[in-house]
C-alpha atoms as a PDB file:
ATOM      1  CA  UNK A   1      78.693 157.852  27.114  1.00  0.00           C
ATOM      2  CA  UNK A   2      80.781 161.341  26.992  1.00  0.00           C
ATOM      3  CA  UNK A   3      82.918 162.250  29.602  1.00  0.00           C
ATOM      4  CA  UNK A   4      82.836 165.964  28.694  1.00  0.00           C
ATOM      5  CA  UNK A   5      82.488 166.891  25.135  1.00  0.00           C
ATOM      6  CA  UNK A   6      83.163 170.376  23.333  1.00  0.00           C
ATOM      7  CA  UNK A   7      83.241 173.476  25.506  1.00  0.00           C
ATOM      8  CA  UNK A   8      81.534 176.444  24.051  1.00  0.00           C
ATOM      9  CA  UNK A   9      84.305 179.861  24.102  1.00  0.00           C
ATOM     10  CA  UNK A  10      83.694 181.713  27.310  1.00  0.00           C
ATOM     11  CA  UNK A  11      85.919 184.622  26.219  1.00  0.00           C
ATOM     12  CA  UNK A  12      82.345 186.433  26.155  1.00  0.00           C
ATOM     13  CA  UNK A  13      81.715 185.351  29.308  1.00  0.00           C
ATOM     14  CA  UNK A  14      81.353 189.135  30.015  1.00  0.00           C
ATOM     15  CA  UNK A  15      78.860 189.807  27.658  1.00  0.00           C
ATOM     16  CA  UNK A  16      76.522 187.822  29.887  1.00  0.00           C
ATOM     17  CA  UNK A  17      76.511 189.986  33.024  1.00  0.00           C
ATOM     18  CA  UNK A  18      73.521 192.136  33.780  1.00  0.00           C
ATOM     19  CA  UNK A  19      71.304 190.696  31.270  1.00  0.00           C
ATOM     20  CA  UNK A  20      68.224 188.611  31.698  1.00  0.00           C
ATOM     21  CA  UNK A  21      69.345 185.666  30.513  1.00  0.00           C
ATOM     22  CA  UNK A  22      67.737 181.891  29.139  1.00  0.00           C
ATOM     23  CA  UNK A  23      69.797 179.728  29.669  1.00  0.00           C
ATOM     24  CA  UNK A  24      68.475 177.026  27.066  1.00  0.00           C
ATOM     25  CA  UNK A  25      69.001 179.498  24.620  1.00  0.00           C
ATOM     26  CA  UNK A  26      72.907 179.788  25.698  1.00  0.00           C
ATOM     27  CA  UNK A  27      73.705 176.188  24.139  1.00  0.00           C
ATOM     28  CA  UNK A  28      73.160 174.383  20.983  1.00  0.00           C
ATOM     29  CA  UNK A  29      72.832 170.892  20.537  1.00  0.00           C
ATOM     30  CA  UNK A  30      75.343 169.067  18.452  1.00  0.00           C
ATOM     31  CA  UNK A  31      75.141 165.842  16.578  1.00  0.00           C
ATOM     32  CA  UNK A  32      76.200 162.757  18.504  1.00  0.00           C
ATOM     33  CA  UNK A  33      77.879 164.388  20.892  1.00  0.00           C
ATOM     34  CA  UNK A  34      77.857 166.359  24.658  1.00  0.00           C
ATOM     35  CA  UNK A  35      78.379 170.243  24.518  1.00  0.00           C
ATOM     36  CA  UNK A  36      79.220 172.543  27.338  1.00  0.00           C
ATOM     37  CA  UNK A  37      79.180 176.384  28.097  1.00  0.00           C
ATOM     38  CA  UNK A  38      81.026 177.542  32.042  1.00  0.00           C
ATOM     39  CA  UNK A  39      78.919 180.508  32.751  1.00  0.00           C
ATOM     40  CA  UNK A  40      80.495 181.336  36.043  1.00  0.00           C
ATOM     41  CA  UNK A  41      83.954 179.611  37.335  1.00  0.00           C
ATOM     42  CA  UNK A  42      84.791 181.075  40.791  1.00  0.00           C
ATOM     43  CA  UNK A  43      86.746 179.721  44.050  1.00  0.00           C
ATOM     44  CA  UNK A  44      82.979 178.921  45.150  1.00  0.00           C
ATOM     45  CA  UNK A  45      81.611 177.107  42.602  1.00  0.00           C
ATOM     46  CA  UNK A  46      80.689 176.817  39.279  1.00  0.00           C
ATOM     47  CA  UNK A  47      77.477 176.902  36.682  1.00  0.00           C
ATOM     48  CA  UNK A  48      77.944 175.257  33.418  1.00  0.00           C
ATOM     49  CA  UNK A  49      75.052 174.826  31.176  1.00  0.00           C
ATOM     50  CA  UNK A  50      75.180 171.297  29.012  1.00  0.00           C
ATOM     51  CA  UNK A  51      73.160 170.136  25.899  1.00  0.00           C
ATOM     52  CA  UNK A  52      73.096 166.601  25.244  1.00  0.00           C
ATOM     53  CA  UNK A  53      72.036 164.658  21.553  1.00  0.00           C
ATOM     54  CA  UNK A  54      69.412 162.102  22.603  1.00  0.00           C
ATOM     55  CA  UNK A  55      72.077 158.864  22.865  1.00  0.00           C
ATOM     56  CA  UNK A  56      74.623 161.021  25.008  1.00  0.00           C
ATOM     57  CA  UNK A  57      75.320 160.977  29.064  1.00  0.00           C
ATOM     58  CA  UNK A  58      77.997 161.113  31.736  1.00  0.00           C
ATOM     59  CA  UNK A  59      79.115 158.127  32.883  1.00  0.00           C
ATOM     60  CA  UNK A  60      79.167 157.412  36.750  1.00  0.00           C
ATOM     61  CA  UNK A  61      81.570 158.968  38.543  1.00  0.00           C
ATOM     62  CA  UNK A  62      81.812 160.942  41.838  1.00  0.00           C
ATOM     63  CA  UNK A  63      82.046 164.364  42.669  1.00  0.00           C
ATOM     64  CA  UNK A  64      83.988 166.370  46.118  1.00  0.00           C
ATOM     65  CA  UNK A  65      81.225 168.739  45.970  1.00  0.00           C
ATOM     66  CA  UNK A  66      77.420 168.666  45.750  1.00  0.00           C
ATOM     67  CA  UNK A  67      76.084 169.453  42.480  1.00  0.00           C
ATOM     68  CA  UNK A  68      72.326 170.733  41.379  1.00  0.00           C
ATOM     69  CA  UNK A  69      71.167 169.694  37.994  1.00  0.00           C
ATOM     70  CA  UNK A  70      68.095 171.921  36.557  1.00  0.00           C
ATOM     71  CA  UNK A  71      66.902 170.341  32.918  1.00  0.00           C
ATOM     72  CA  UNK A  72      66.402 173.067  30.946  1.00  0.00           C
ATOM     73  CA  UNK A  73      64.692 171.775  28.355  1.00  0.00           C
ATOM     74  CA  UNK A  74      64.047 167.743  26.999  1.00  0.00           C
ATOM     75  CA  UNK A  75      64.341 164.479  29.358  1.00  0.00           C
ATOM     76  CA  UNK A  76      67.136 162.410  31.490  1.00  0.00           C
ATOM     77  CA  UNK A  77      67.359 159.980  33.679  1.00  0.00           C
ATOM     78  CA  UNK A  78      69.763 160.482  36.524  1.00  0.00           C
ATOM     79  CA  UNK A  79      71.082 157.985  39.227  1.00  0.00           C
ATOM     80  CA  UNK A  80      72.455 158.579  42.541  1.00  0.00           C
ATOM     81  CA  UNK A  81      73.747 156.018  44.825  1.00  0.00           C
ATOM     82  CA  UNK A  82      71.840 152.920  42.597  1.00  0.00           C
ATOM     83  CA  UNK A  83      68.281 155.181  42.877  1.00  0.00           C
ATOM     84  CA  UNK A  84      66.946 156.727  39.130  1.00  0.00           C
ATOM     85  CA  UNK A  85      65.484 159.457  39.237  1.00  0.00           C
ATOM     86  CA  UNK A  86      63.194 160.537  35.769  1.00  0.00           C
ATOM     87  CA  UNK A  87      63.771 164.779  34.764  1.00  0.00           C
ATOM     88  CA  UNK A  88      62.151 166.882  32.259  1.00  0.00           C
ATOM     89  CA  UNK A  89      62.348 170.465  31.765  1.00  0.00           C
ATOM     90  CA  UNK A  90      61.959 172.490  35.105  1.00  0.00           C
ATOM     91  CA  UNK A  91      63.162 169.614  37.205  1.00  0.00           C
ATOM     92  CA  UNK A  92      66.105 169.951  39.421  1.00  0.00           C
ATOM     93  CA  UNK A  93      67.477 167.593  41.645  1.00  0.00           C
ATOM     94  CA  UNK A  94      70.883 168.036  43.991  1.00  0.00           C
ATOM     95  CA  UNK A  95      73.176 165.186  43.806  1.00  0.00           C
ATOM     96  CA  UNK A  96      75.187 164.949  47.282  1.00  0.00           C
ATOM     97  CA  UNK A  97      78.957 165.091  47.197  1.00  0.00           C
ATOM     98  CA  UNK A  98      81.001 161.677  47.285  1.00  0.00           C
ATOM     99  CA  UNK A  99      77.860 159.316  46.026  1.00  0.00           C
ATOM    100  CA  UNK A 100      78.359 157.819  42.587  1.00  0.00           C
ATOM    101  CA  UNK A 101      76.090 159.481  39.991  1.00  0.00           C
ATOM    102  CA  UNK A 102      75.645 159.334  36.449  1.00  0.00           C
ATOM    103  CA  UNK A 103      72.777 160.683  33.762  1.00  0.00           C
ATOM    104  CA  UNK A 104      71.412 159.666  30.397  1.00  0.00           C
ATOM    105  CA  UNK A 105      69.377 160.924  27.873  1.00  0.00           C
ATOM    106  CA  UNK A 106      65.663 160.214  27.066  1.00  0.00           C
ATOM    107  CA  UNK A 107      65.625 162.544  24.475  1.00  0.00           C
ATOM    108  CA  UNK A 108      67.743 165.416  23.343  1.00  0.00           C
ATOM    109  CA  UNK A 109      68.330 167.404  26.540  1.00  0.00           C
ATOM    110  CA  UNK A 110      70.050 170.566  28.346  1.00  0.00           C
ATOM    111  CA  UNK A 111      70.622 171.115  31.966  1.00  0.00           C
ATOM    112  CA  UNK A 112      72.465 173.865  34.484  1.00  0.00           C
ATOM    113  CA  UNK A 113      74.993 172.162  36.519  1.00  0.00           C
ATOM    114  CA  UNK A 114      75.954 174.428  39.414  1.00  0.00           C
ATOM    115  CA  UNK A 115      78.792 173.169  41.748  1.00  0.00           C
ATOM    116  CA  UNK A 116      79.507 174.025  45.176  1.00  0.00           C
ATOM    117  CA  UNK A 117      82.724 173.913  46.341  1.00  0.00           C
ATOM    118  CA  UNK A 118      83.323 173.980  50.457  1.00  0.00           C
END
């Protein structure tokens, strides 16, 4: 499993302000591998939109700040805390901060992380 893969330039980042936006459409899925795109990095949080090839994931690890996951298109499964949770597209879960988490792929996949920072 991918830690984080290749980030996507954000030097456009500007270009996607006051638009009506979909997100799935932001990313592209890359061979064997995890892909990101930061859509918003500010002292409050964060929103990062992922794709993931279908034998990709994030390993378990913990987070200082909650975190919502929305799949944006394909299937994951997603653990918090020991519990698995299925996703497909439309799904969202919020993954508390401090509990041990982790997510793999069912099939191909993308998803909007958005971070919360206190």
């Amino acid at each position: 499993m991918a830690e984080h893969g290749k980030e996507e330039s954000v030097d456009k980042k500007d270009e996607l302000y006051s638009k009506v936006l979909k997100l799935k459409e932001l990313i592209s899925y890359q061979d064997g591998t995890v892909a990101s795109r930061m859509l918003i990095n500010k002292k409050a949080g964060t929103i990062t939109i992922f794709s993931f090839d279908e034998t990709e994931g994030l390993s378990e690890h913990t987070a200082p700040y909650d975190a919502v996951v929305t799949i944006l298109d394909g299937e994951c499964e997603v653990w918090i805390a020991g519990e698995t949770f299925q996703l497909k597209e439309g799904d969202t879960i919020i993954m508390p901060a401090n509990k041990p988490h982790a997510l793999s792929a069912v099939t191909k996949f993308k998803m909007a992380l958005i971070m919360i920072r206190e």
